[in-house]
Each structure stands twice: as structure tokens, then as C-alpha cells.
ModelCIF file with pLDDT and N, C-alpha, C, O atoms, coordinates in Angstrom:
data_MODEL
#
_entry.id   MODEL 
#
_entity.id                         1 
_entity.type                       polymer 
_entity.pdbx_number_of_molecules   1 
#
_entity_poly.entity_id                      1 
_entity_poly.type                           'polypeptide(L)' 
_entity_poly.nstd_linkage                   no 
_entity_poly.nstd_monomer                   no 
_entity_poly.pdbx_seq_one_letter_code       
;(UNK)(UNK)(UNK)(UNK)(UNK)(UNK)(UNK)(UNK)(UNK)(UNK)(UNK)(UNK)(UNK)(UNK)(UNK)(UNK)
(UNK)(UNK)(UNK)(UNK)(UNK)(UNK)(UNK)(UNK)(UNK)(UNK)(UNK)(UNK)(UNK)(UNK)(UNK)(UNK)
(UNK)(UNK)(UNK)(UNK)(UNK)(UNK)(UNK)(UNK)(UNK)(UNK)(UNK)(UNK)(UNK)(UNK)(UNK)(UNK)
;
_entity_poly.pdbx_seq_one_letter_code_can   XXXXXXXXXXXXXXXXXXXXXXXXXXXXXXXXXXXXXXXXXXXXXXXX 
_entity_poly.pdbx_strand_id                 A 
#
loop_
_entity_poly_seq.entity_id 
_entity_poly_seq.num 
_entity_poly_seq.mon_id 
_entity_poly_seq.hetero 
1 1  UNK n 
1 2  UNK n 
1 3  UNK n 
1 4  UNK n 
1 5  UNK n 
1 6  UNK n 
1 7  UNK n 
1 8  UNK n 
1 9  UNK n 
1 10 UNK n 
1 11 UNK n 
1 12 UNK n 
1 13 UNK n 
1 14 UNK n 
1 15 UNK n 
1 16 UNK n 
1 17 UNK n 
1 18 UNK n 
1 19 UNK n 
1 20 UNK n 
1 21 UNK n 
1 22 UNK n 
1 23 UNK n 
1 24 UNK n 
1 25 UNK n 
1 26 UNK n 
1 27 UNK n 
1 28 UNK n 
1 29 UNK n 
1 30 UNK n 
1 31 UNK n 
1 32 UNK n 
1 33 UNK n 
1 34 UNK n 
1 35 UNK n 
1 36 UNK n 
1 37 UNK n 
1 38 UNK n 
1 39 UNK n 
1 40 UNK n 
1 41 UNK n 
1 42 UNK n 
1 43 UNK n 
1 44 UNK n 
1 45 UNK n 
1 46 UNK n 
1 47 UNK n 
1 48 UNK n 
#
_struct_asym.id          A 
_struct_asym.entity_id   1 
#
loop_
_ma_qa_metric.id 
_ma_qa_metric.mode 
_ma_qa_metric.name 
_ma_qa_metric.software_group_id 
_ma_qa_metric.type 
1 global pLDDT . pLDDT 
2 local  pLDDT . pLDDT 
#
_ma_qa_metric_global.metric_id      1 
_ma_qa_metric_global.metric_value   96.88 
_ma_qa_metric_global.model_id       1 
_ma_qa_metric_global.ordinal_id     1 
#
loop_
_ma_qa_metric_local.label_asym_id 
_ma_qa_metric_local.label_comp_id 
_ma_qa_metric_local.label_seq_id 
_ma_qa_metric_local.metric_id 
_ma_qa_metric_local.metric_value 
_ma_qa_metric_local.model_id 
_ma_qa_metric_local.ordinal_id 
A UNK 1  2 92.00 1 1  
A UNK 2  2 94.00 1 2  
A UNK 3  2 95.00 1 3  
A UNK 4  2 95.00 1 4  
A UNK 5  2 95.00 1 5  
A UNK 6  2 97.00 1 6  
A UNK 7  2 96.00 1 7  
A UNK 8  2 97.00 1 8  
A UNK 9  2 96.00 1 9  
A UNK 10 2 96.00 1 10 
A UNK 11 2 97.00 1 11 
A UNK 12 2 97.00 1 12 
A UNK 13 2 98.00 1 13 
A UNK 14 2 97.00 1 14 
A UNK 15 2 98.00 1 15 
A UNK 16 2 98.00 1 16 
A UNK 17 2 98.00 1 17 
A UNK 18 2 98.00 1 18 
A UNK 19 2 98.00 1 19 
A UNK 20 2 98.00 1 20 
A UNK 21 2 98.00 1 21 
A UNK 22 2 98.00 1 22 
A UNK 23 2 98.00 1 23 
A UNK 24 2 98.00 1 24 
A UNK 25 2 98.00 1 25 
A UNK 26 2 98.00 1 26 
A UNK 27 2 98.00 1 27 
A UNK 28 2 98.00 1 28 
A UNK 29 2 98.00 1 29 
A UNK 30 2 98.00 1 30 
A UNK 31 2 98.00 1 31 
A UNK 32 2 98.00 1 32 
A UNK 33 2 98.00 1 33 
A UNK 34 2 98.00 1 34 
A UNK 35 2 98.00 1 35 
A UNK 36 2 98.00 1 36 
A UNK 37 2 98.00 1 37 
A UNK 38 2 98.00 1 38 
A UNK 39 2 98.00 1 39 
A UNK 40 2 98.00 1 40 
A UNK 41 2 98.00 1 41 
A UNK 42 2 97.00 1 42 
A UNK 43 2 94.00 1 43 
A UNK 44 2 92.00 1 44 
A UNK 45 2 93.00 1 45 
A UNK 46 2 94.00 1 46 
A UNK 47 2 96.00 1 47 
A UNK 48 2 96.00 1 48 
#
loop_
_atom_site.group_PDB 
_atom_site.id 
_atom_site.type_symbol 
_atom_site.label_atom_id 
_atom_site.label_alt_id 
_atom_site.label_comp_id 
_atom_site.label_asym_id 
_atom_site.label_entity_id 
_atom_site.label_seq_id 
_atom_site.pdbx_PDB_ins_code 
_atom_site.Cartn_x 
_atom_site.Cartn_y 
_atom_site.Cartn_z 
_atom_site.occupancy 
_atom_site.B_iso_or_equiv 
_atom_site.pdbx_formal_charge 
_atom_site.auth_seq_id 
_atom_site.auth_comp_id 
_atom_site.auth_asym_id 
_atom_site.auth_atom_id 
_atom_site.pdbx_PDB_model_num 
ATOM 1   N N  . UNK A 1 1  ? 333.438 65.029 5.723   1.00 92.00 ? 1  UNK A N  1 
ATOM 2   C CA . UNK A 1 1  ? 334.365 65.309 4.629   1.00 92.00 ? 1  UNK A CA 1 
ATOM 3   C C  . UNK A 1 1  ? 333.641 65.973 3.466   1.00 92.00 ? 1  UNK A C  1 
ATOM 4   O O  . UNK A 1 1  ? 334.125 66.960 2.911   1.00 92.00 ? 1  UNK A O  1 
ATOM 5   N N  . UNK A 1 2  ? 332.420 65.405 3.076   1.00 94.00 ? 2  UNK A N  1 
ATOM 6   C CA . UNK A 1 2  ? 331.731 65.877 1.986   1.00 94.00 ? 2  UNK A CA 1 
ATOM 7   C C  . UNK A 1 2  ? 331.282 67.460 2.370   1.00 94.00 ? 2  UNK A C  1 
ATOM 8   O O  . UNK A 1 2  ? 331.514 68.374 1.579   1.00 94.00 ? 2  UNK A O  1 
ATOM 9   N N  . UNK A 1 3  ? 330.616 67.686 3.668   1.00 95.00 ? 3  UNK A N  1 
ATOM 10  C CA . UNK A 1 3  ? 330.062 68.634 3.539   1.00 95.00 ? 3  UNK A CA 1 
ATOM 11  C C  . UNK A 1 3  ? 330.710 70.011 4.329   1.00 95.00 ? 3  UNK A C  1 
ATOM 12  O O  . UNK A 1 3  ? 330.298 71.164 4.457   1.00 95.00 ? 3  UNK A O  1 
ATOM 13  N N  . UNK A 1 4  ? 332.139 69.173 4.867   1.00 95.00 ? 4  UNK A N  1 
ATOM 14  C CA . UNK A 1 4  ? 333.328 70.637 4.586   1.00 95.00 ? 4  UNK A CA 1 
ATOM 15  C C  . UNK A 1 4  ? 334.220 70.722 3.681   1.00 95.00 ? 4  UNK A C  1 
ATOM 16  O O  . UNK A 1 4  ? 334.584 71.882 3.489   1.00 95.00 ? 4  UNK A O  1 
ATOM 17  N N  . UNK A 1 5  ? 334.795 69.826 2.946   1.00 95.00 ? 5  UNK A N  1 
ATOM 18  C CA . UNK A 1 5  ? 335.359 69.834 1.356   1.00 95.00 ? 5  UNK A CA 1 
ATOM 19  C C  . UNK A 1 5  ? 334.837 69.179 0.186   1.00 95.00 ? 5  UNK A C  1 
ATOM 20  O O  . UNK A 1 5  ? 335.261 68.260 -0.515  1.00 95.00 ? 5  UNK A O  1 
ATOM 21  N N  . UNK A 1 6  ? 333.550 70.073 0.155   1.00 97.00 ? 6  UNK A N  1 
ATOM 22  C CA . UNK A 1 6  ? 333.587 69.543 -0.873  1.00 97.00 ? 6  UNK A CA 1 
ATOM 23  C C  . UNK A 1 6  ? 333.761 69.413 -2.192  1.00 97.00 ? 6  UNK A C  1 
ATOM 24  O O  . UNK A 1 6  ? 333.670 70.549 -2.657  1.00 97.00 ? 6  UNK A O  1 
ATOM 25  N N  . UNK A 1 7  ? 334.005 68.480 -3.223  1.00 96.00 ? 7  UNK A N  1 
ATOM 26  C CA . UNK A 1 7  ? 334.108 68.304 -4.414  1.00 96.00 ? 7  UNK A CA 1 
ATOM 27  C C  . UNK A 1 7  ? 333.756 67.934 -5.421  1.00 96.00 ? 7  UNK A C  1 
ATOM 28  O O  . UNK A 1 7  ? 332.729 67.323 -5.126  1.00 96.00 ? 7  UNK A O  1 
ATOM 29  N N  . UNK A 1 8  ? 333.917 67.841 -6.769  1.00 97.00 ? 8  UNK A N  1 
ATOM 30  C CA . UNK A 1 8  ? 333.239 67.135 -7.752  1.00 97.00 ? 8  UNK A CA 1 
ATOM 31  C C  . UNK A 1 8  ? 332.827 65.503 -7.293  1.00 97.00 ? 8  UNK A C  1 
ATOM 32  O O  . UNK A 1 8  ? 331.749 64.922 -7.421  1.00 97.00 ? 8  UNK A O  1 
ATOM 33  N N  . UNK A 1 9  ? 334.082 65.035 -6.734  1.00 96.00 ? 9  UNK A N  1 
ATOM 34  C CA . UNK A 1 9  ? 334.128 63.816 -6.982  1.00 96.00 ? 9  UNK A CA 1 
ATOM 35  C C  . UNK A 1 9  ? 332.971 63.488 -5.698  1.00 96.00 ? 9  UNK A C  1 
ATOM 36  O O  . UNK A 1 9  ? 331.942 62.911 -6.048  1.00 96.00 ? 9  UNK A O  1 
ATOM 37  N N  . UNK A 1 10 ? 333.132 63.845 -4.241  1.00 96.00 ? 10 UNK A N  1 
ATOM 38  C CA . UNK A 1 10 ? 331.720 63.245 -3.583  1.00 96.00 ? 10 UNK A CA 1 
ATOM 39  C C  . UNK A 1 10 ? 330.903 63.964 -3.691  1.00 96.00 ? 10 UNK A C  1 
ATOM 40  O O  . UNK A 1 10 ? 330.138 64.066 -2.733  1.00 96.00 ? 10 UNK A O  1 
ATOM 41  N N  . UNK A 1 11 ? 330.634 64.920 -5.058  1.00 97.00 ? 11 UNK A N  1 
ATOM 42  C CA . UNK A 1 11 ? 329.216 65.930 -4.646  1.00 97.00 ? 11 UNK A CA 1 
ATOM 43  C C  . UNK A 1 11 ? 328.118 65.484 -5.735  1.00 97.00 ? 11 UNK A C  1 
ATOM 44  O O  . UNK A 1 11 ? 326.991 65.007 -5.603  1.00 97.00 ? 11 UNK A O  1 
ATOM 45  N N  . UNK A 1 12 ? 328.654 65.721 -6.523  1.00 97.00 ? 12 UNK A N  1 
ATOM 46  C CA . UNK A 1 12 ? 328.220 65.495 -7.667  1.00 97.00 ? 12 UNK A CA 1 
ATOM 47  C C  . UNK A 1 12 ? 327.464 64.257 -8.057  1.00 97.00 ? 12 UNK A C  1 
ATOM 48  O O  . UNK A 1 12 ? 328.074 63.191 -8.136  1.00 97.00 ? 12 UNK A O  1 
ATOM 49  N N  . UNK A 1 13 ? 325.958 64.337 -8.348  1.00 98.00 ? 13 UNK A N  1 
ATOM 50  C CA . UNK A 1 13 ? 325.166 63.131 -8.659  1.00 98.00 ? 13 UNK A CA 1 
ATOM 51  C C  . UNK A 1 13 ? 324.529 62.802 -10.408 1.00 98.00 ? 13 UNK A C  1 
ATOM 52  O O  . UNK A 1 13 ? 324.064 63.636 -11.185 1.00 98.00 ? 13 UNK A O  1 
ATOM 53  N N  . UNK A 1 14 ? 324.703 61.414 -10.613 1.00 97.00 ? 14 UNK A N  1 
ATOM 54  C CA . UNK A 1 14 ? 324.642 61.098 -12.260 1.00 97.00 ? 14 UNK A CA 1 
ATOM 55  C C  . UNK A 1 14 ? 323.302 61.641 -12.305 1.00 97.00 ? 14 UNK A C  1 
ATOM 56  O O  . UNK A 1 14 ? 322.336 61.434 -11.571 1.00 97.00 ? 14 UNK A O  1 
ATOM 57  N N  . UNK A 1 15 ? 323.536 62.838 -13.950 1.00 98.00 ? 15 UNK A N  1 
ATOM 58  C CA . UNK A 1 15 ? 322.515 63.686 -13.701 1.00 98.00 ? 15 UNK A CA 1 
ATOM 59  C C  . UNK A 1 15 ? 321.353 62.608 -14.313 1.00 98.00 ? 15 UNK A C  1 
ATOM 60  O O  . UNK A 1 15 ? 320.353 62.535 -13.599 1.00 98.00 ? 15 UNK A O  1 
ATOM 61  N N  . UNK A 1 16 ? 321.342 61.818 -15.449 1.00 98.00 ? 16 UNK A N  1 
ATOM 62  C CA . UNK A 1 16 ? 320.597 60.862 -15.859 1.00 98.00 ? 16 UNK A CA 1 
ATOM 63  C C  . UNK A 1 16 ? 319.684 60.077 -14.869 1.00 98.00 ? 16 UNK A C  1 
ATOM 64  O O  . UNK A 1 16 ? 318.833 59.223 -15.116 1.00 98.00 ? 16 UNK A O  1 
ATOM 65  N N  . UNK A 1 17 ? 320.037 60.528 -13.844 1.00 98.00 ? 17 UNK A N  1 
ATOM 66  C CA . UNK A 1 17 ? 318.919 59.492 -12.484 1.00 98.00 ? 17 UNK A CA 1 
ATOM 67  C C  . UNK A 1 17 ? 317.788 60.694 -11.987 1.00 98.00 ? 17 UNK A C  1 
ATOM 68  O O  . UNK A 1 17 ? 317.032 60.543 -11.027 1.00 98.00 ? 17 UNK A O  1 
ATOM 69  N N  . UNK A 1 18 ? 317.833 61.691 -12.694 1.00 98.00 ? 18 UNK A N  1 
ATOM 70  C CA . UNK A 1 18 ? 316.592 62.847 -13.003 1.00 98.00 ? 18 UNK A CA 1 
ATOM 71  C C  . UNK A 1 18 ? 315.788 61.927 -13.835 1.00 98.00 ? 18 UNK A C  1 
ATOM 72  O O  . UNK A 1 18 ? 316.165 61.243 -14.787 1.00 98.00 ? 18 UNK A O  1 
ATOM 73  N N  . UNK A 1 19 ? 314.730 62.021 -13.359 1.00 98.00 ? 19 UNK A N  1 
ATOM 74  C CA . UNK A 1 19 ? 313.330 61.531 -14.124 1.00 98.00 ? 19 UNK A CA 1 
ATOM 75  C C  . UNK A 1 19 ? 312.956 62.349 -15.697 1.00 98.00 ? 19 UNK A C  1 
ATOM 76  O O  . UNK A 1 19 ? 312.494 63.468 -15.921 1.00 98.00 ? 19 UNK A O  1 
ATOM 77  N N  . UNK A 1 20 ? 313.300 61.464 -16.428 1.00 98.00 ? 20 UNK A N  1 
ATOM 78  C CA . UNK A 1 20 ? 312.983 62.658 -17.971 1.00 98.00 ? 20 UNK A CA 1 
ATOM 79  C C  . UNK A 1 20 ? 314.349 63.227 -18.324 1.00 98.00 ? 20 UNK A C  1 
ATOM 80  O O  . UNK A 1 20 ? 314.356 64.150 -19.139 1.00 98.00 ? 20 UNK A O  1 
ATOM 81  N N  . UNK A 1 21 ? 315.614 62.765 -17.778 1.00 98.00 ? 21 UNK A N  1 
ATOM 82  C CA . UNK A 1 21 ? 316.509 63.638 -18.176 1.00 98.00 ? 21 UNK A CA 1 
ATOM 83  C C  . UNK A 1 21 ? 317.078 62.734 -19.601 1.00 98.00 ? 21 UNK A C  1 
ATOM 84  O O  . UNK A 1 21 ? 317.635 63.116 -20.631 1.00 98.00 ? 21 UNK A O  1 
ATOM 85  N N  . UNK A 1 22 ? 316.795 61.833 -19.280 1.00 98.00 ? 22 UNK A N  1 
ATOM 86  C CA . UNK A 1 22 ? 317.426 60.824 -21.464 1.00 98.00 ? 22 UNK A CA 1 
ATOM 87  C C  . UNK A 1 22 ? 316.538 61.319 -22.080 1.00 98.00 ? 22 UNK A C  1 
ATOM 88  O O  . UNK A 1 22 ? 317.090 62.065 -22.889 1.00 98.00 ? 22 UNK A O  1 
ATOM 89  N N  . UNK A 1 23 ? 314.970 61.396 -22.269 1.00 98.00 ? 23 UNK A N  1 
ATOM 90  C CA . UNK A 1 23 ? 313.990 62.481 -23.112 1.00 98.00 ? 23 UNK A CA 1 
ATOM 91  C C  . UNK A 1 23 ? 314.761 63.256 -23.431 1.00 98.00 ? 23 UNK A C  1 
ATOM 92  O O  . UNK A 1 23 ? 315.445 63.063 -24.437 1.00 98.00 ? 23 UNK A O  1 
ATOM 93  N N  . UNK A 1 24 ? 314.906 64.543 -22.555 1.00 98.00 ? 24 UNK A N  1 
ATOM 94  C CA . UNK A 1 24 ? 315.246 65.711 -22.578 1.00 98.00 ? 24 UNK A CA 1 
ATOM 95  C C  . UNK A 1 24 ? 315.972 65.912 -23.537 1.00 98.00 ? 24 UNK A C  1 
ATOM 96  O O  . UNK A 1 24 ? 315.938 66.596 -24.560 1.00 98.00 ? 24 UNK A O  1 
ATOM 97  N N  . UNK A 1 25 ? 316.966 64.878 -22.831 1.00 98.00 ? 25 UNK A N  1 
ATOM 98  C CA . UNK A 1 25 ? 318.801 65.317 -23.847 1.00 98.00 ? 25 UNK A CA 1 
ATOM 99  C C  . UNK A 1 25 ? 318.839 64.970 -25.316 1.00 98.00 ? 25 UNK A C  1 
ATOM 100 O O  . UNK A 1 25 ? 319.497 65.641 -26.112 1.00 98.00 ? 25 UNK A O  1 
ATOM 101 N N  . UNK A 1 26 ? 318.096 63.870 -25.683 1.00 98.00 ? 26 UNK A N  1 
ATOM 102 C CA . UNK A 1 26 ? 317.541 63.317 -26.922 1.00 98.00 ? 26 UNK A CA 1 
ATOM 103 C C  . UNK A 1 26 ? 317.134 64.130 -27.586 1.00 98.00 ? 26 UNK A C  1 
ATOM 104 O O  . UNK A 1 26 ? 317.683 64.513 -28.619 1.00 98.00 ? 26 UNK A O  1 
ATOM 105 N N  . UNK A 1 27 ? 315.707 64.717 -26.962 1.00 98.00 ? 27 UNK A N  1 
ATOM 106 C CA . UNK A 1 27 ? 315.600 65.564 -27.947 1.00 98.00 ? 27 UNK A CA 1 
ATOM 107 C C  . UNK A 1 27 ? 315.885 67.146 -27.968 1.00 98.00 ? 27 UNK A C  1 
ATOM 108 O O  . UNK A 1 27 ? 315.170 67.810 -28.719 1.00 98.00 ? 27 UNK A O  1 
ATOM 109 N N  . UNK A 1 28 ? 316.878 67.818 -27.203 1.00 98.00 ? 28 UNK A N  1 
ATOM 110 C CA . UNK A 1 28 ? 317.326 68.917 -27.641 1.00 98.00 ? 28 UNK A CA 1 
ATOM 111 C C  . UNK A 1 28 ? 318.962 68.348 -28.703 1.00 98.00 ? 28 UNK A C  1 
ATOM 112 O O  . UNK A 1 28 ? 319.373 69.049 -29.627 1.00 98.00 ? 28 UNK A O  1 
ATOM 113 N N  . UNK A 1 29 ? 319.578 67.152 -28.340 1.00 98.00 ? 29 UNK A N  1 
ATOM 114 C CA . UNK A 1 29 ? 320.244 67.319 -29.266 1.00 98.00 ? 29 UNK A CA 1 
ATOM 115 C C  . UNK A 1 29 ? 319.618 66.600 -30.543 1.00 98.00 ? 29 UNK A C  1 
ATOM 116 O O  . UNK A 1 29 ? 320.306 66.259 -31.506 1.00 98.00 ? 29 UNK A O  1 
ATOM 117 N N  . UNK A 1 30 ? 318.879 66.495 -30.494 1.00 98.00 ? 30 UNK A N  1 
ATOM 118 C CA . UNK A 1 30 ? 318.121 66.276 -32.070 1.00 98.00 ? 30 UNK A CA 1 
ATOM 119 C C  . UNK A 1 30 ? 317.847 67.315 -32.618 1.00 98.00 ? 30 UNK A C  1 
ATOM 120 O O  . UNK A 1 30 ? 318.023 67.350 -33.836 1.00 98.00 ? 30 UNK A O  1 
ATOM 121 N N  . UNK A 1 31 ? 317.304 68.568 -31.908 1.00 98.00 ? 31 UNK A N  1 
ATOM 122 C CA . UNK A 1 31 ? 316.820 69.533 -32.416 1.00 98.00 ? 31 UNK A CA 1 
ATOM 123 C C  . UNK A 1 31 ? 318.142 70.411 -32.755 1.00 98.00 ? 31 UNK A C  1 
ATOM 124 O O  . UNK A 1 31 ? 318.042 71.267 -33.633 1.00 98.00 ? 31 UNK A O  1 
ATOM 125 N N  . UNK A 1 32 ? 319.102 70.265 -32.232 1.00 98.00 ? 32 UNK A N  1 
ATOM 126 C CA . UNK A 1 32 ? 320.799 71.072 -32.561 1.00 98.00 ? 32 UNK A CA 1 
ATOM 127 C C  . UNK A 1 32 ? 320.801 69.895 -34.199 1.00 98.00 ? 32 UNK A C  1 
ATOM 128 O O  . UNK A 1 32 ? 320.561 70.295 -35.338 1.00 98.00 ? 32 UNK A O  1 
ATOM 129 N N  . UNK A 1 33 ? 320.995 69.077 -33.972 1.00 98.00 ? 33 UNK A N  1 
ATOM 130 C CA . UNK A 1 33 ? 321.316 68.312 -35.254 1.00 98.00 ? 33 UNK A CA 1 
ATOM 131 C C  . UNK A 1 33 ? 320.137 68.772 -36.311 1.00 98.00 ? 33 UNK A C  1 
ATOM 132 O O  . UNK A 1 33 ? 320.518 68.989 -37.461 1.00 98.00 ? 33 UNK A O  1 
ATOM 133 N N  . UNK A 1 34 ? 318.710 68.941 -36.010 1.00 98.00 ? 34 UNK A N  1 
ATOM 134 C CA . UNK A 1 34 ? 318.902 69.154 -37.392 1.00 98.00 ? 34 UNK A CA 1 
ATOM 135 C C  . UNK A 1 34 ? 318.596 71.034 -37.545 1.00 98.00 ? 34 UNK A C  1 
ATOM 136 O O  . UNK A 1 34 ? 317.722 71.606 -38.197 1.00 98.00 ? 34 UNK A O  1 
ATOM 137 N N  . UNK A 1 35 ? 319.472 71.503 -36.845 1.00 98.00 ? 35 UNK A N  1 
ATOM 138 C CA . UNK A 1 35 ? 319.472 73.103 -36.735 1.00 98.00 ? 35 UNK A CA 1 
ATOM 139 C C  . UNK A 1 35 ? 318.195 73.788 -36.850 1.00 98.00 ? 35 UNK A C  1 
ATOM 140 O O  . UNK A 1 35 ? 317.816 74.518 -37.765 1.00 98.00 ? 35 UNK A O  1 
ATOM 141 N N  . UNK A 1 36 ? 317.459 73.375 -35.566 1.00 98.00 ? 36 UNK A N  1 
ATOM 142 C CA . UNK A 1 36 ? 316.252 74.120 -34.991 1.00 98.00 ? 36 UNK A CA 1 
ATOM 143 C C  . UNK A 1 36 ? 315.857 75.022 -34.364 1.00 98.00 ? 36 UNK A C  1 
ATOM 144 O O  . UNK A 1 36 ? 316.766 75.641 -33.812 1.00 98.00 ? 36 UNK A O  1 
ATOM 145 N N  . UNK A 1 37 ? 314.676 75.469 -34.155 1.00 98.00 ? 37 UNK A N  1 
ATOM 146 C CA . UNK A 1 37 ? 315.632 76.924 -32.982 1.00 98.00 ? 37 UNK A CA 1 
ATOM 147 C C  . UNK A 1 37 ? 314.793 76.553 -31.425 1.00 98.00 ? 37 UNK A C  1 
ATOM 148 O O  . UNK A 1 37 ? 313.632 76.147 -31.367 1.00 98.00 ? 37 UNK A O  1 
ATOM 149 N N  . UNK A 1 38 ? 315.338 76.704 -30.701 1.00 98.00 ? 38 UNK A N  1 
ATOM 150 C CA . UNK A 1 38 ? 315.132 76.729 -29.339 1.00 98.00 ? 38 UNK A CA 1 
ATOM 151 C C  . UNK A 1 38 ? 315.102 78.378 -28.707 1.00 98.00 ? 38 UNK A C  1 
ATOM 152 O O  . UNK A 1 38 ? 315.788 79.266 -29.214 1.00 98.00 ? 38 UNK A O  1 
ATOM 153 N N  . UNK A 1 39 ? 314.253 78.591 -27.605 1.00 98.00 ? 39 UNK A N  1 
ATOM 154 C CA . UNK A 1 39 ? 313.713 79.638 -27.318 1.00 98.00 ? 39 UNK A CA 1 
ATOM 155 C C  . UNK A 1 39 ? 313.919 78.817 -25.079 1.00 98.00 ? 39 UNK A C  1 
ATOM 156 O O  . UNK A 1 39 ? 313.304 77.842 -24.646 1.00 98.00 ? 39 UNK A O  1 
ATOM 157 N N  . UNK A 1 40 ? 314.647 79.446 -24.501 1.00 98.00 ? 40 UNK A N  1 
ATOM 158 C CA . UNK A 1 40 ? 314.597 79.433 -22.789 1.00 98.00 ? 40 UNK A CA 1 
ATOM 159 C C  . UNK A 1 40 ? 313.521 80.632 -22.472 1.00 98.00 ? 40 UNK A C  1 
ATOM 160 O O  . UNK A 1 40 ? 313.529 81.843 -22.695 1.00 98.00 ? 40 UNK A O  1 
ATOM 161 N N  . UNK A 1 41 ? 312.582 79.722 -21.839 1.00 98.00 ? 41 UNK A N  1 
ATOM 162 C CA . UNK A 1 41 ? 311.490 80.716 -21.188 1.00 98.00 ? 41 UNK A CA 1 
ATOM 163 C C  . UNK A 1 41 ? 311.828 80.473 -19.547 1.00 98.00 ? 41 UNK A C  1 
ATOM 164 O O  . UNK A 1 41 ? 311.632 79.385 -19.007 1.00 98.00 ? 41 UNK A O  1 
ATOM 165 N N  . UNK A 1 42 ? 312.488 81.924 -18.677 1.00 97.00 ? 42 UNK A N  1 
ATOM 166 C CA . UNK A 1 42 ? 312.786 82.034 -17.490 1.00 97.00 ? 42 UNK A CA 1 
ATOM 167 C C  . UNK A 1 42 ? 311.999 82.330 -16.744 1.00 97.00 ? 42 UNK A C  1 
ATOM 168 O O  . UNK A 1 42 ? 310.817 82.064 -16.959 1.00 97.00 ? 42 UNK A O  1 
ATOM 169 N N  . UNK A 1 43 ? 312.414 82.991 -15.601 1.00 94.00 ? 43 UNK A N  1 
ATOM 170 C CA . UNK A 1 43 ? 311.336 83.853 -14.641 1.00 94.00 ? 43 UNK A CA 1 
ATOM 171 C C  . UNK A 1 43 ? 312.111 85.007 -14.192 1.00 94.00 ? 43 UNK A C  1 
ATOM 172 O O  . UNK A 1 43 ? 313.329 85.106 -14.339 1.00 94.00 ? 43 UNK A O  1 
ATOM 173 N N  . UNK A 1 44 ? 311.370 85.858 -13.650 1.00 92.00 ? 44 UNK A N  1 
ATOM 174 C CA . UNK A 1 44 ? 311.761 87.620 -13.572 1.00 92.00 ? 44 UNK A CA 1 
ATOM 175 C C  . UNK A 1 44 ? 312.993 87.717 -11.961 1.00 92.00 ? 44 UNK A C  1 
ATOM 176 O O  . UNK A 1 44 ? 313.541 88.700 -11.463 1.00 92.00 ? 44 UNK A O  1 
ATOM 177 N N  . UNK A 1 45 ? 313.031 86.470 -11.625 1.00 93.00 ? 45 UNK A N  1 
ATOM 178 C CA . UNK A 1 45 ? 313.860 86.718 -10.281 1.00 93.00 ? 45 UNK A CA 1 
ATOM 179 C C  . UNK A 1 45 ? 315.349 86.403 -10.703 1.00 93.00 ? 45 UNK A C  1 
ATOM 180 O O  . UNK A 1 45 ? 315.828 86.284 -11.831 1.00 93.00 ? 45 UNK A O  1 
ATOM 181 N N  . UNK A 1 46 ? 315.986 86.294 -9.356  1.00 94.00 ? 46 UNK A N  1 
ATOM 182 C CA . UNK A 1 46 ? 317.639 86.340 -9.557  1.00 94.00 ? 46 UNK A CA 1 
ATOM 183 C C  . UNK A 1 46 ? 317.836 84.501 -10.040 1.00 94.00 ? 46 UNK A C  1 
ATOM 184 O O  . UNK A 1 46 ? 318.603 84.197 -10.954 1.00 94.00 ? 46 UNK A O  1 
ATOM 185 N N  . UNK A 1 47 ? 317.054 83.472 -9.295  1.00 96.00 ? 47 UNK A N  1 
ATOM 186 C CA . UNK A 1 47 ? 317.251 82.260 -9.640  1.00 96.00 ? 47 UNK A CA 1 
ATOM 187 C C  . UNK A 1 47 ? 316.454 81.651 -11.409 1.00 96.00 ? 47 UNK A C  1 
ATOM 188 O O  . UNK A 1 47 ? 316.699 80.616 -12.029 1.00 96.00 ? 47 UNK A O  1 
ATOM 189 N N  . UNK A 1 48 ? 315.608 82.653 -11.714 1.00 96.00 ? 48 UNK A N  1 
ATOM 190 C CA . UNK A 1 48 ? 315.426 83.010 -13.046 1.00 96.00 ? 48 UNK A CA 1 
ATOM 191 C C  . UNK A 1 48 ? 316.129 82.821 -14.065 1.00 96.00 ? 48 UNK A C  1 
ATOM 192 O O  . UNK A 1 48 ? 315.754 83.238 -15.160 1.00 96.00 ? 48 UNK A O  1 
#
């Protein structure tokens, strides 16, 4: 079922069970609150 219809509801995993992802979110929205600037450093390919 999942992996011929699938959907939000069975696909989708709580992103917080990423290692470092409460860090993360903490502190970029800290850095929006107190209007900081943020800079995304990518890479030169299509998944870039």
C-alpha cells in the first residue's frame, strides 16, 4: 500500500528524529527573530 500509494500520511517520517534537527531549528529561528542574515552554501549539481 505504502509503496504503490503513497502518501503523506504513511510516508512521511517525524522530521525531529534527525539527529541535530531541535539544534538546528532553534537556532535558525533565533537567528529570524532577532533579524540576522543567513547565507545557503549549495553545490554546482542538479541535487545542489
Amino acid at each position: 500500500e505504502k509503496f504503490l500509494n503513497p502518501n503523506a500520511e504513511n510516508s512521511y517520517h517525524n522530521p525531529f528524529l534527525m539527529k541535530d534537527m531541535d539544534k538546528a531549528v532553534d537556532i535558525i529561528i533565533s537567528t529570524i527573530d532577532h533579524n540576522e542574515k543567513i547565507r545557503i552554501v549549495g553545490d554546482y549539481d542538479q541535487d545542489g
